[in-house]
Protein backbone atom coordinates (compact mmCIF):
# COMPACT_ATOMS: atom_id res chain seq x y z
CA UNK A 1 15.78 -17.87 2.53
CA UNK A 2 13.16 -14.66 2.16
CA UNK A 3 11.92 -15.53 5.70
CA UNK A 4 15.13 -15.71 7.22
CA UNK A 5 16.04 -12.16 5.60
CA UNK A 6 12.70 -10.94 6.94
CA UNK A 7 12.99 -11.67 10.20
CA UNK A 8 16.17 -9.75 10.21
CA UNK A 9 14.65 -6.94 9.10
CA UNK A 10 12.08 -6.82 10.87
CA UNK A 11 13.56 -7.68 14.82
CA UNK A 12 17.10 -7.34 14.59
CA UNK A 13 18.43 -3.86 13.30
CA UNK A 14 18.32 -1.13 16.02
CA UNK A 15 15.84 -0.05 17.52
CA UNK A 16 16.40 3.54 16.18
CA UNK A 17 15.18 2.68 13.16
CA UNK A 18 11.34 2.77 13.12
CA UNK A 19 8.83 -0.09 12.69
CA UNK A 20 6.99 1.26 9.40
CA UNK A 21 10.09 0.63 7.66
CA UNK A 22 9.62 -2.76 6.78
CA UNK A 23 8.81 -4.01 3.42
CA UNK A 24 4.88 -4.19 4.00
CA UNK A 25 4.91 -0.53 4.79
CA UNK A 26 7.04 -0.08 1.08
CA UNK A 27 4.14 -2.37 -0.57
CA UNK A 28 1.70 -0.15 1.02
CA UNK A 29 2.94 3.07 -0.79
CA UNK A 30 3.34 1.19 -3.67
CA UNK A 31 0.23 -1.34 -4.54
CA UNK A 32 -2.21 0.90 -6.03
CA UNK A 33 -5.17 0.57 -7.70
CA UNK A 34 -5.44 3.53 -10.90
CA UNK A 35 -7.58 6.47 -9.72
CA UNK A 36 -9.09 9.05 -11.74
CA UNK A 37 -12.15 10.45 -13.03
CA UNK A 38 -15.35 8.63 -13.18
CA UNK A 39 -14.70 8.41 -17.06
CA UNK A 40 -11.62 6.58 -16.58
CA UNK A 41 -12.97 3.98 -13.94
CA UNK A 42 -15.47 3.35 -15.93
CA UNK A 43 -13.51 1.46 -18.38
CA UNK A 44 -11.27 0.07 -16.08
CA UNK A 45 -8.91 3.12 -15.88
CA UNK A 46 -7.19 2.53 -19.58
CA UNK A 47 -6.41 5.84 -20.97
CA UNK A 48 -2.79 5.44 -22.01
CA UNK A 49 -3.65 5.61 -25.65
CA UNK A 50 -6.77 7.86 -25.23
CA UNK A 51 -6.44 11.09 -23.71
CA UNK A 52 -9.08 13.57 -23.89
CA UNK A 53 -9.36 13.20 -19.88
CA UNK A 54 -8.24 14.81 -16.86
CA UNK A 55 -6.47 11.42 -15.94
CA UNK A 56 -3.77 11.61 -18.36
CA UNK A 57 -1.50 13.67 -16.18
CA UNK A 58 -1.77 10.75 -13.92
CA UNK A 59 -1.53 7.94 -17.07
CA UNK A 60 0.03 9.41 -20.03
CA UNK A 61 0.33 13.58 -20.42
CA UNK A 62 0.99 12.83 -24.24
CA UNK A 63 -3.34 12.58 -23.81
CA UNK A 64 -3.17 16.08 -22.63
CA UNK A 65 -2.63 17.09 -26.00
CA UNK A 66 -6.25 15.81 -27.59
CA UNK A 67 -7.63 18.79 -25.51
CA UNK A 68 -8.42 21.70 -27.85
CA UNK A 69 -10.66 23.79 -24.79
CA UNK A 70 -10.33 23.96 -21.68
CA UNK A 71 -12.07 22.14 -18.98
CA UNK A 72 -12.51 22.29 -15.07
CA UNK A 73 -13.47 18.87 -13.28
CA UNK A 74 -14.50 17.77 -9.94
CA UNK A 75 -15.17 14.25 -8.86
CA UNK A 76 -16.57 13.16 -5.29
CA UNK A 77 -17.04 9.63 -4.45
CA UNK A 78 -17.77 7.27 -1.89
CA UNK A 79 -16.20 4.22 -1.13
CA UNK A 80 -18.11 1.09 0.76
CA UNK A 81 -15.96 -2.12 1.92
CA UNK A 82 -16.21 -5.19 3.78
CA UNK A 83 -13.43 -7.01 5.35
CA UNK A 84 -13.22 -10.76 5.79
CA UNK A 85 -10.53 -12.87 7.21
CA UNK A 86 -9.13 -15.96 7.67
CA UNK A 87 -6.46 -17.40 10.40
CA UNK A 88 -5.47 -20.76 11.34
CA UNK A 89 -9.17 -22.04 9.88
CA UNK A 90 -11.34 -19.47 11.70
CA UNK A 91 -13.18 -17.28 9.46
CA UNK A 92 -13.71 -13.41 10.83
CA UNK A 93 -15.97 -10.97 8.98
CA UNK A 94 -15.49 -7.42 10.03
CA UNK A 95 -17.48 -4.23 10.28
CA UNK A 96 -17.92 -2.51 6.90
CA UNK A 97 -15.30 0.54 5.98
CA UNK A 98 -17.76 3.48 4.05
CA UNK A 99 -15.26 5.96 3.19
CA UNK A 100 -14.91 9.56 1.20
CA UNK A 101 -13.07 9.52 -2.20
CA UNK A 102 -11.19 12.42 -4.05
CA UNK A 103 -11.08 11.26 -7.95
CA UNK A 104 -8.97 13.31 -10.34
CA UNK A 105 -10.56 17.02 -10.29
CA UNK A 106 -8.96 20.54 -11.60
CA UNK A 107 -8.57 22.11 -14.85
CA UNK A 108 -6.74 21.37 -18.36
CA UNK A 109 -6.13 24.13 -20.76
CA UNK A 110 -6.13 23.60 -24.52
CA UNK A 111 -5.72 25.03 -27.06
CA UNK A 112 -2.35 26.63 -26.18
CA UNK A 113 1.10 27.75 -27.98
CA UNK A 114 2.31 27.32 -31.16
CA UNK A 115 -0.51 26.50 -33.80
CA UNK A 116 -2.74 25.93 -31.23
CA UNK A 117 -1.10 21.99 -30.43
CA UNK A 118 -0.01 22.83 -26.70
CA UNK A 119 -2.03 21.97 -23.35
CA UNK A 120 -1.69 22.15 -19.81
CA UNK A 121 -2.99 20.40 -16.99
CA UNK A 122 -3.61 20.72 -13.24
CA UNK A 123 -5.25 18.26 -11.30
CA UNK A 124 -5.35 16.43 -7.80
CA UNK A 125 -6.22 13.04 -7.03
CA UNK A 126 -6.33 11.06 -4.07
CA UNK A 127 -4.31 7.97 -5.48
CA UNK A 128 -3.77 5.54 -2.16
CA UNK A 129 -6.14 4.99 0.32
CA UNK A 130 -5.49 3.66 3.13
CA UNK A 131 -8.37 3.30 5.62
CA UNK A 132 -8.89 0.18 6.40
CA UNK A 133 -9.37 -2.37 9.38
CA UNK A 134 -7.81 -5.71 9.52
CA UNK A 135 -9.41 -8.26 12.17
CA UNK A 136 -8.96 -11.64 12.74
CA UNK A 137 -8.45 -14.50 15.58
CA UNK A 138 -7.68 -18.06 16.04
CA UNK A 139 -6.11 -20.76 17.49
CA UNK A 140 -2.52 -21.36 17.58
CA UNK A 141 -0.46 -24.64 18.33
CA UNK A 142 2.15 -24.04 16.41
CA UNK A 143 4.17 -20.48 17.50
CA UNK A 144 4.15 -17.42 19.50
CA UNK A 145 4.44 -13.92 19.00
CA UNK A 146 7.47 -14.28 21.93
CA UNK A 147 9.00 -16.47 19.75
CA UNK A 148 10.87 -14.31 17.08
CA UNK A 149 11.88 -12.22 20.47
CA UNK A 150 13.57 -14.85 21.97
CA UNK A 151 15.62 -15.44 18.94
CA UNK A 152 16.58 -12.37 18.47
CA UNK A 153 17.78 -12.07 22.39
CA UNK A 154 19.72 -15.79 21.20
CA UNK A 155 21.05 -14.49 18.65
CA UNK A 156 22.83 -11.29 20.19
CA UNK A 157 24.64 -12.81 22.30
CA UNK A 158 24.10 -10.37 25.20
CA UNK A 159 23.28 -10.69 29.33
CA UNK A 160 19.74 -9.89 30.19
CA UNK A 161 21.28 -6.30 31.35
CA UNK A 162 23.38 -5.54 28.10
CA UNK A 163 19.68 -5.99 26.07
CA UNK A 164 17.77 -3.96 28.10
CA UNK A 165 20.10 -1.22 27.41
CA UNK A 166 21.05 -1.85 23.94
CA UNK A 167 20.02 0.15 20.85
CA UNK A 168 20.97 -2.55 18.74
CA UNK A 169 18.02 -4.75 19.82
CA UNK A 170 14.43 -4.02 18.83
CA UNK A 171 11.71 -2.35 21.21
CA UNK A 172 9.53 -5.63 21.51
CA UNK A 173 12.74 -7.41 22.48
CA UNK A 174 13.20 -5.25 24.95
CA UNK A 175 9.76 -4.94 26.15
CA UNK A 176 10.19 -9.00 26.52
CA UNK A 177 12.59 -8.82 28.50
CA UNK A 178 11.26 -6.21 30.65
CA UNK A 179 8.51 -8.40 32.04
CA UNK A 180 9.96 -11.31 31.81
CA UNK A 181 8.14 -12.95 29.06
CA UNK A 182 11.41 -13.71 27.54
CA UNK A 183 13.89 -14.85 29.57
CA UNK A 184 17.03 -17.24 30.43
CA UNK A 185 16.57 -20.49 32.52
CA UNK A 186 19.15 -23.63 33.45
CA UNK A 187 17.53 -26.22 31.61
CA UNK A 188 19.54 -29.98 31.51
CA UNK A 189 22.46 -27.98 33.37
CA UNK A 190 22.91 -25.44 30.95
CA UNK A 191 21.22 -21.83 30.51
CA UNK A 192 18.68 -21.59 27.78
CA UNK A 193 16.71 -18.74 26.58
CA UNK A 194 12.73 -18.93 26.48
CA UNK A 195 9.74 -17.50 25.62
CA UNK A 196 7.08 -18.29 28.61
CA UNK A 197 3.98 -18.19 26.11
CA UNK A 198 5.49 -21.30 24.58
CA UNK A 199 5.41 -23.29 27.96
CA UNK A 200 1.52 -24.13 26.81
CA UNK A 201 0.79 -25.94 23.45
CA UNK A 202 -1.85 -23.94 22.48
CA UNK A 203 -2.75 -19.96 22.45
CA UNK A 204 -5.78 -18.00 21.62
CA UNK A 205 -4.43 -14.99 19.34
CA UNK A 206 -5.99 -11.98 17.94
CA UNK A 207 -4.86 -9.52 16.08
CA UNK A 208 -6.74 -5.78 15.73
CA UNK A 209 -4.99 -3.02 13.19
CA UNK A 210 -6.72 0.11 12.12
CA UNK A 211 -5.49 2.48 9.78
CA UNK A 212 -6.33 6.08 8.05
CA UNK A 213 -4.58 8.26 5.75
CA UNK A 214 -4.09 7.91 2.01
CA UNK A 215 -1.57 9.75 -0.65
CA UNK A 216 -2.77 12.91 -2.20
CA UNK A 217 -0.84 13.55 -5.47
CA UNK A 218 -0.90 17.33 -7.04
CA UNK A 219 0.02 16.63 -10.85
CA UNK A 220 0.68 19.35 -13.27
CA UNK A 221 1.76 18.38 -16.81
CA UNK A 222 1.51 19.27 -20.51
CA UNK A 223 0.93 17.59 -23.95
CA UNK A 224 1.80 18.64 -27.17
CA UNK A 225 1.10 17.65 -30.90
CA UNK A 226 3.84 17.28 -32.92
CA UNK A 227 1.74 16.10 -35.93
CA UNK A 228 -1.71 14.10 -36.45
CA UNK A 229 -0.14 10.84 -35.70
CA UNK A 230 2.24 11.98 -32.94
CA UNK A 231 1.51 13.31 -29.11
CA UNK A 232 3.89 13.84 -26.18
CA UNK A 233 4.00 14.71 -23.05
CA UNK A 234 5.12 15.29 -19.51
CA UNK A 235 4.69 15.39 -15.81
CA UNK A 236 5.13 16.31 -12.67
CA UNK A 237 3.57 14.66 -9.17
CA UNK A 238 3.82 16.19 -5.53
CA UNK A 239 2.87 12.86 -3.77
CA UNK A 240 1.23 14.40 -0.21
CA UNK A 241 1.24 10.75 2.13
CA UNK A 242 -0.18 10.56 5.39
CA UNK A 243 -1.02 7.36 7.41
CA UNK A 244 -2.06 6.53 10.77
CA UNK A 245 -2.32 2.88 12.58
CA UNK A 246 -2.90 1.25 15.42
CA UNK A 247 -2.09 -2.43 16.30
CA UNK A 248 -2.95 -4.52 18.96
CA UNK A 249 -2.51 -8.11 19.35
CA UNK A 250 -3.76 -10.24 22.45
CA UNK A 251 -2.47 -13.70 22.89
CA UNK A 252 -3.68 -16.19 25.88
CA UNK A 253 -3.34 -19.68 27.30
CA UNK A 254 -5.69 -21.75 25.61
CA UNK A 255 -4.58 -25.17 27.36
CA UNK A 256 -6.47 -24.58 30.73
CA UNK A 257 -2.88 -24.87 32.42
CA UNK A 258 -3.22 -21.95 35.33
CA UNK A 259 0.36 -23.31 36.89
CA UNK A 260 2.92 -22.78 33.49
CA UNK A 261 3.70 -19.67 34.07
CA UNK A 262 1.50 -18.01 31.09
CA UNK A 263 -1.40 -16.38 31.01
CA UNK A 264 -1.66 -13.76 28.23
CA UNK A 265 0.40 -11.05 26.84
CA UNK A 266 -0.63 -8.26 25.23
CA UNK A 267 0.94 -5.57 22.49
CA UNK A 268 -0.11 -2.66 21.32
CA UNK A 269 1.57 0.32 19.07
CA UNK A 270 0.64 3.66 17.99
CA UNK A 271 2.26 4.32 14.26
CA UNK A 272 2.10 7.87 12.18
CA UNK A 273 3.73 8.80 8.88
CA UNK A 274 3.93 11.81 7.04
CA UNK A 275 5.76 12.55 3.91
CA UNK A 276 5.81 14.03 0.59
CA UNK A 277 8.07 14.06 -2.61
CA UNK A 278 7.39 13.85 -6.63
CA UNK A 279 7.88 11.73 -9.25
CA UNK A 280 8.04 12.01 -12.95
CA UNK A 281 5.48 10.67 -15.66
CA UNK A 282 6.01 10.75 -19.63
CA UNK A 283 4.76 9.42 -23.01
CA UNK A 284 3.59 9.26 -26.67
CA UNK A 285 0.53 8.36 -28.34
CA UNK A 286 1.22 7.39 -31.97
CA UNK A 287 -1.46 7.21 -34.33
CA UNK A 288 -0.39 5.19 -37.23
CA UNK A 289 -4.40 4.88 -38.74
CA UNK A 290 -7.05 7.57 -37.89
CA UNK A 291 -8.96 5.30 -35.94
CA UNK A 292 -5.91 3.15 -34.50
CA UNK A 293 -3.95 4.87 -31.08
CA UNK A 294 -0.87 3.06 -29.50
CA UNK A 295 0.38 4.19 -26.15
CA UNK A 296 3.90 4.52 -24.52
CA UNK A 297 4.16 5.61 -21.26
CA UNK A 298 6.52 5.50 -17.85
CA UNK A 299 6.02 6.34 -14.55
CA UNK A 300 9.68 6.80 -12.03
CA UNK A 301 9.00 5.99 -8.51
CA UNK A 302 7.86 8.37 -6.35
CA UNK A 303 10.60 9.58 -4.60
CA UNK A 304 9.32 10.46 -0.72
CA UNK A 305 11.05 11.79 2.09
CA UNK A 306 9.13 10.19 5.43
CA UNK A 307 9.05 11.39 8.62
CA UNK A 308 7.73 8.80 11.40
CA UNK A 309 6.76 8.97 15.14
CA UNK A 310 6.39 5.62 17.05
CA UNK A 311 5.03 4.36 20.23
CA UNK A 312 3.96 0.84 22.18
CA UNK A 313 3.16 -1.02 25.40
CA UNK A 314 3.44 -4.76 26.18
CA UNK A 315 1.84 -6.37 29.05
CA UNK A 316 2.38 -9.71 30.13
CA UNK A 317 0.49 -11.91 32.71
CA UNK A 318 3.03 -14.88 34.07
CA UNK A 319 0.66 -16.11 36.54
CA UNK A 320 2.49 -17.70 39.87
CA UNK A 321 5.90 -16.29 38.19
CA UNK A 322 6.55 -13.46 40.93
CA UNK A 323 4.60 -14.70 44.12
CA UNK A 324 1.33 -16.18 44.43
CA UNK A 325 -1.04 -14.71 42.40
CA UNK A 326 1.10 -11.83 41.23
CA UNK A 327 2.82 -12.21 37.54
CA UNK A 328 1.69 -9.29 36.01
CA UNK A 329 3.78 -6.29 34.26
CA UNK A 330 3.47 -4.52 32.04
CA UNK A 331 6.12 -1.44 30.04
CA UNK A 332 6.12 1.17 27.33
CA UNK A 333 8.51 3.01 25.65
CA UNK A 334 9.14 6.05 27.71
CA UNK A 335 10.38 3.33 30.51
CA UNK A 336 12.49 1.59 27.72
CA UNK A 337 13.79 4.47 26.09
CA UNK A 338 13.13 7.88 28.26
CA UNK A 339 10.91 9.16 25.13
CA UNK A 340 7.26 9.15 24.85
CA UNK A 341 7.86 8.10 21.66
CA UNK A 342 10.47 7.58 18.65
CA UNK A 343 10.97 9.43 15.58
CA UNK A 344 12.84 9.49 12.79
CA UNK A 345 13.77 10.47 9.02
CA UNK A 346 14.57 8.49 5.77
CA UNK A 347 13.76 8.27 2.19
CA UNK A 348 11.54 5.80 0.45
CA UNK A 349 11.66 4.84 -3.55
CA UNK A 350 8.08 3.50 -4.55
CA UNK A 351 7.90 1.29 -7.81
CA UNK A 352 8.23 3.11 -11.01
CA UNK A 353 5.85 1.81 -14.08
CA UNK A 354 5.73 0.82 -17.93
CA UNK A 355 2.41 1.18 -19.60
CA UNK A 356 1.78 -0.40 -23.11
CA UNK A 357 -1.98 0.42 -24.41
CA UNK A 358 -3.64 0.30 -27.69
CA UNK A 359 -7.30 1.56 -28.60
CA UNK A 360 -9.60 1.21 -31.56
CA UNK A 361 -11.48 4.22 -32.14
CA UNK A 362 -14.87 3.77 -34.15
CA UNK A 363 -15.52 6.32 -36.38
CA UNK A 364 -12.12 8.44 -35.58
CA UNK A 365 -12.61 12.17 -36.83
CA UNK A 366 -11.52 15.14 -35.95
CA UNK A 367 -15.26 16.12 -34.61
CA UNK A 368 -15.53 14.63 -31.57
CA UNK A 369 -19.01 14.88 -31.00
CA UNK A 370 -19.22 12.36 -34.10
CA UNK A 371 -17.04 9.87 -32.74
CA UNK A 372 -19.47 6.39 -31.95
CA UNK A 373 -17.37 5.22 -29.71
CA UNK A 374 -14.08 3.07 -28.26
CA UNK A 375 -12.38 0.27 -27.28
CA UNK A 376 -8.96 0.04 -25.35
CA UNK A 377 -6.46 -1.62 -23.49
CA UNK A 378 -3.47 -1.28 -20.78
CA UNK A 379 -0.78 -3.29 -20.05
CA UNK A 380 1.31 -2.30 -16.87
CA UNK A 381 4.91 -3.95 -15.68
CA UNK A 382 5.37 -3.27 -12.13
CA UNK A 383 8.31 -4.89 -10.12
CA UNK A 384 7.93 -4.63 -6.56
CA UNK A 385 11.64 -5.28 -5.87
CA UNK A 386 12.62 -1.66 -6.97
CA UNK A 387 11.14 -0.19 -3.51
CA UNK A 388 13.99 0.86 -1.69
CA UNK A 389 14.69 2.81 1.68
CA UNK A 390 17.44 5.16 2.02
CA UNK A 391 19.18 7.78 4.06
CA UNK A 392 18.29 11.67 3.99
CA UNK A 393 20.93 13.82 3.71
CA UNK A 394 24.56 12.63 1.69
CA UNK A 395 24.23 8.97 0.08
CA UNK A 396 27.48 6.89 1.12
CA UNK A 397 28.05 3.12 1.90
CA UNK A 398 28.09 3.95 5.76
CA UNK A 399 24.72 5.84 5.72
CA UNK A 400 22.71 3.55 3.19
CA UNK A 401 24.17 0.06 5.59
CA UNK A 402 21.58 0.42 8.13
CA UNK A 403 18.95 0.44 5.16
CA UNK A 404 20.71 -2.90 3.47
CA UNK A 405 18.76 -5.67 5.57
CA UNK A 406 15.26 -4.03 4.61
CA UNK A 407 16.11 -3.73 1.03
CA UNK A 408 17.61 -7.33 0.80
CA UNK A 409 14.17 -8.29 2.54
CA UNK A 410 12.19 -6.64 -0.34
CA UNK A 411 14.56 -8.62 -3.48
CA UNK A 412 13.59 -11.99 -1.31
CA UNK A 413 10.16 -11.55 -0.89
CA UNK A 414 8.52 -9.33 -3.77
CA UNK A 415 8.75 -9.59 -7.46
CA UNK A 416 7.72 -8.30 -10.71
CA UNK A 417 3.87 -8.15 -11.81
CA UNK A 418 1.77 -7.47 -14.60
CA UNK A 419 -1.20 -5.08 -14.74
CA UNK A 420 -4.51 -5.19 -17.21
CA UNK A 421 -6.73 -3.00 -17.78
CA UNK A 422 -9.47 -2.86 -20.61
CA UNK A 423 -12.44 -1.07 -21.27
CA UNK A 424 -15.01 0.87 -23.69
CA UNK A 425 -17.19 2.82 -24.54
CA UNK A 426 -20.53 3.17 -26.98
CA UNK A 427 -21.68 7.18 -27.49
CA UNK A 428 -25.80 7.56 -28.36
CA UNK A 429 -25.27 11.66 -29.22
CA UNK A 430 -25.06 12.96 -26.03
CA UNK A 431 -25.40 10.15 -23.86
CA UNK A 432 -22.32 7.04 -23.32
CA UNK A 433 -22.55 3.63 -21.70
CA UNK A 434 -18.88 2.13 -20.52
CA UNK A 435 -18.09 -0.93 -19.65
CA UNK A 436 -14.67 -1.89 -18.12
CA UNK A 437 -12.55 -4.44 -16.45
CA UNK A 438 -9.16 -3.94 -14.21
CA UNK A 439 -6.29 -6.85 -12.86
CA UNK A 440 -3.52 -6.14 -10.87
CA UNK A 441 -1.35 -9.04 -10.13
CA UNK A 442 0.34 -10.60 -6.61
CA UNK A 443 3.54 -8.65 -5.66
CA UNK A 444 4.91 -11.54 -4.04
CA UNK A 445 7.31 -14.51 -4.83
CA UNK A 446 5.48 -17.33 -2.51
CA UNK A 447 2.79 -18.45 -4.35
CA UNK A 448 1.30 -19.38 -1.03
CA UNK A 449 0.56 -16.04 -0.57
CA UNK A 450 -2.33 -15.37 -2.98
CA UNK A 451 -3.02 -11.98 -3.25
CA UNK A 452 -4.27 -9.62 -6.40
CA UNK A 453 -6.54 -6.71 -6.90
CA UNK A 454 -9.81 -6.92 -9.43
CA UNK A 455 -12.12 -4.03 -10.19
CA UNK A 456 -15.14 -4.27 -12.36
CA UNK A 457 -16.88 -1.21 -13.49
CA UNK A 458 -19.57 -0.01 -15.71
CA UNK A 459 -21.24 4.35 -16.04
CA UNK A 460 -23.13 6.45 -17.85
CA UNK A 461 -22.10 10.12 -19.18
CA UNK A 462 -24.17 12.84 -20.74
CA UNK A 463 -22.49 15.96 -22.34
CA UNK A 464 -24.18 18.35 -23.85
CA UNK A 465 -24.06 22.55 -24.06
CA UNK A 466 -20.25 22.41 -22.21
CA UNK A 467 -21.52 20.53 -19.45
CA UNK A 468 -21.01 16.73 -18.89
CA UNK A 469 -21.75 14.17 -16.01
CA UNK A 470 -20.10 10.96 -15.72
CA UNK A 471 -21.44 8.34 -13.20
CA UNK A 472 -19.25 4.86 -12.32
CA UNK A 473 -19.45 2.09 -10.41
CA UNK A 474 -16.51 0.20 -9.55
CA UNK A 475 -16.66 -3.48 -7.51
CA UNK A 476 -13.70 -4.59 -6.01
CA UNK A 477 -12.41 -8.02 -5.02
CA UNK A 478 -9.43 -7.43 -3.15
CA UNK A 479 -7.27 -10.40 -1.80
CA UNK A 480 -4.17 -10.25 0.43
CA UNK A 481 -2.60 -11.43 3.25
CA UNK A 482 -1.41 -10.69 6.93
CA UNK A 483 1.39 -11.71 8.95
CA UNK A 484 0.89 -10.76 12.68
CA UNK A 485 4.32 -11.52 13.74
CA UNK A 486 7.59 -13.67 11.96
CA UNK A 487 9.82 -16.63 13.06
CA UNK A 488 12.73 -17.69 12.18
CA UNK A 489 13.20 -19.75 9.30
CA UNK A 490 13.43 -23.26 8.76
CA UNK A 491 9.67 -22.90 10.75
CA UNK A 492 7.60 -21.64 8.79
CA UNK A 493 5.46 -18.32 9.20
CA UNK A 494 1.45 -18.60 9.84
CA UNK A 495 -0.49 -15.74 8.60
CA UNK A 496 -4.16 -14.49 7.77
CA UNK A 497 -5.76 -14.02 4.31
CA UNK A 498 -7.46 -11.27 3.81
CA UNK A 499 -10.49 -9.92 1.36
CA UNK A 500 -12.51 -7.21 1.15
CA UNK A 501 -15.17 -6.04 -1.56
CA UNK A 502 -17.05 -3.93 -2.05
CA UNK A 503 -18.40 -0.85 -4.55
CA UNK A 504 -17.09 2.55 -5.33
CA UNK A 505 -19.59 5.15 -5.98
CA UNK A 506 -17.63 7.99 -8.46
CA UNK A 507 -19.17 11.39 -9.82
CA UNK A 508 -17.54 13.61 -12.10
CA UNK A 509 -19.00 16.89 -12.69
CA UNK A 510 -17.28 18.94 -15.61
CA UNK A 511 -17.47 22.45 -17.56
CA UNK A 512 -16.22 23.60 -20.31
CA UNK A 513 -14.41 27.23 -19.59
């Protein structure tokens, strides 16, 4: 049933609508690994029952409120990947991604209000990134890229003409149609349509996408004590998302037929996305023991307003299809459409977030700098079916209809996961060793589709005299998946699995002011 839905939502609303609105685009906003400081990735990124860290406006804010100075962070890092894949039994290992990092940096104030309890934090933090190439090829005998373009043409019921000039079919359709890669023919008598890439029983196909951007979140939020054994807090994010991508996908006659009428076709598309919007954070730290801190803490989505721009090009090579020796044609979107490109507006709902956590503090006093040490733990619900698109502008059944297909895509094909994090920490005076360990679970409902997120990490930091310096190293073992196009359902889909690892390389440089 979810592939049936997804096809839908992917090739058969209008062609108004833009392409990054599909549900991989939602899991991309959503499907994030924690970010912080280099204290907090060194033990895995559980602080929801710690505090005493920048991070909390980004965790729990009630942490905010262990602060009793003030302090001003800045953390650099450097990120180095390598991306393997795997489609149709061909392995593909791609060029290493080195990338810049932005960890949590700015200021918290302590200290503040009423008997001293209050504190207030500002900090930014790049919390998505989304550089990143994906790279694989293989051979195919079993569909084509034409093939979910033909059914959609099937499907709609229309005259070659009527498509062409149709908003309610999508761009690649179109495209199709344009050069003849999909097309009608009188087969047994009656008219039929095809796809001319399936007239040979195997296809070479590669698939290229390249992508930039990230989300930048500004968080300011506050903690306050309202005894020794009970901390809230609260906060605000200003998620800043930009993303850019390219696709191309190449897909050729592997058969050594040069009379069926296929050669190769060829896509490409040009993708941007900018947007911003906020979300809400808030918790409690309870402290029922000195030395014993439990953790409450929920994130809403963010709530982003998206703006989109959209281009492509398809070529196709039918061989003997025109004349001898002349099948070629090729069409973008300007020809399609009379626009160099597409844009357009809508809203986007990102997961929200439950965080349970617990730590054991050894030695819990009111000194810090006696403290020996730590251990803790997170445990995160995230359900990937509350992404949602939506309309800008007034909310009513007519405006939110178009948006239906995606978001019934998103209930068929994602689901609820769980998230743990644990880590610790051992303090020699003024020097710490951390240790920690982070899983985020698969977001979708196949279990054919193995996919989950694992970071192991392990620092140092030295404070001493106002000034500390944490170190971290984070590895990553990343799996996921790709499809590079969808067909209708009872067939089944083929995609690509995906890993990359690699290390993250985190500094954190802090003062006390």
């Amino acid at each position: 049933m979810y592939k049936r839905l997804y096809t839908i939502a992917l090739f058969l609303l209008p062609a108004a609508i833009i392409y990054g609105q599909v549900p991989e685009e939602a899991l991309r906003l959503s499907w994030r690994t924690q970010q912080g400081t280099a204290r907090n990735q060194a033990i895995g990124g559980a602080m929801a029952s710690l505090g005493g860290d920048a991070t909390a406006t980004l965790v729990n804010p009630a942490g905010l409120a262990f602060f009793k100075t003030s302090d001003f962070v800045l953390t650099p890092g450097w990120q180095m990947l390598t991306n393997k894949s795997n489609f149709r039994g061909t392995n593909y290992t791609g060029t290493k991604n080195n990338n810049f990092v932005f960890g949590t940096s700015g200021f918290v104030a302590g200290g503040l209000g009423y008997k001293a309890r209050g504190s207030f934090g500002l900090t930014v933090t790049k919390v998505a990134d989304f550089n990143q190439t994906v790279h694989y090829k293989g051979q195919n005998d079993y569909s084509s890229f034409a093939e979910p373009l033909a059914d959609e043409f099937a499907g709609s019921g229309l005259t070659i003409d009527q498509a062409l000039n149709s908003s309610n079919i999508s761009l690649p359709t179109r495209m199709a149609l344009y050069t003849y890669l999909v097309d009608t023919a009188t087969i047994g008598g009656s008219t039929q349509v095809i796809a001319r890439s399936e007239n040979t029983n195997l296809l070479n196909q590669e698939h290229l996408t390249e992508t930039s951007g990230g989300i930048t979140e500004i968080t300011i939020g506050g903690g306050y004590e309202i005894s020794k054994k009970l901390l809230v807090g609260g906060s605000i994010g200003i998620p800043i998302v930009r993303l850019d991508r390219t696709t191309y996908f190449h897909e050729s006659d592997a058969s050594g037929n040069t009379d069926n009428d296929f050669n190769y076709l060829t896509y490409h598309e040009n993708f941007s996305l900018r947007g911003a919007g906020f979300n809400l954070k808030a918790g409690l730290i309870y402290r029922p023991k000195e030395y014993i801190r439990l953790g409450l803490a929920l994130h809403s989505p963010d709530i982003l307003q998206i703006r989109e721009s959209f281009d492509a090009g398809l070529a196709a090579d039918l061989e003997q299809l025109f004349a001898p020796n002349s099948g070629y044609d090729s069409v973008g979107v300007q020809t399609i459409t009379g626009l160099n490109s597409i844009e357009n507006r809508y809203n986007t709902y990102t997961t929200g977030k439950i965080i349970l956590s617990g730590a054991y503090v050894f030695r819990e006093v009111e000194n810090i700098t006696r403290q020996k040490g730590f251990i803790t733990a997170d445990l995160e619900y995230v359900n990937y079916k509350w992404m949602r698109f939506g309309p800008v502008g007034e909310v009513t059944q007519d405006t939110k209809a178009p948006y239906d297909p995606y978001n019934q895509a998103i209930d068929a094909i994602y689901k609820g996961a769980f998230n743990f994090k644990v880590g610790g920490e051992l303090k020699f005076k003024i020097v710490m060793a951390r240790l920690g360990f982070a899983w985020y679970g698969s977001p979708y409902k196949d279990n054919a589709l193995k996919a989950s997120k694992m970071n192991l990490s392990g620092g140092l930091g030295y404070r001493d005299k106002g000034i500390f310096i944490d170190l971290t190293y984070v590895y990553q073992i990343n799996k996921d998946v790709n499809f590079p196009y969808r067909v209708s359902a009872p067939r089944a889909n083929t995609f690509a699995t995906l890993k990359n690892n690699g290390g993250n390389v985190i500094l954190t440089l802090g003062f006390k002011i």
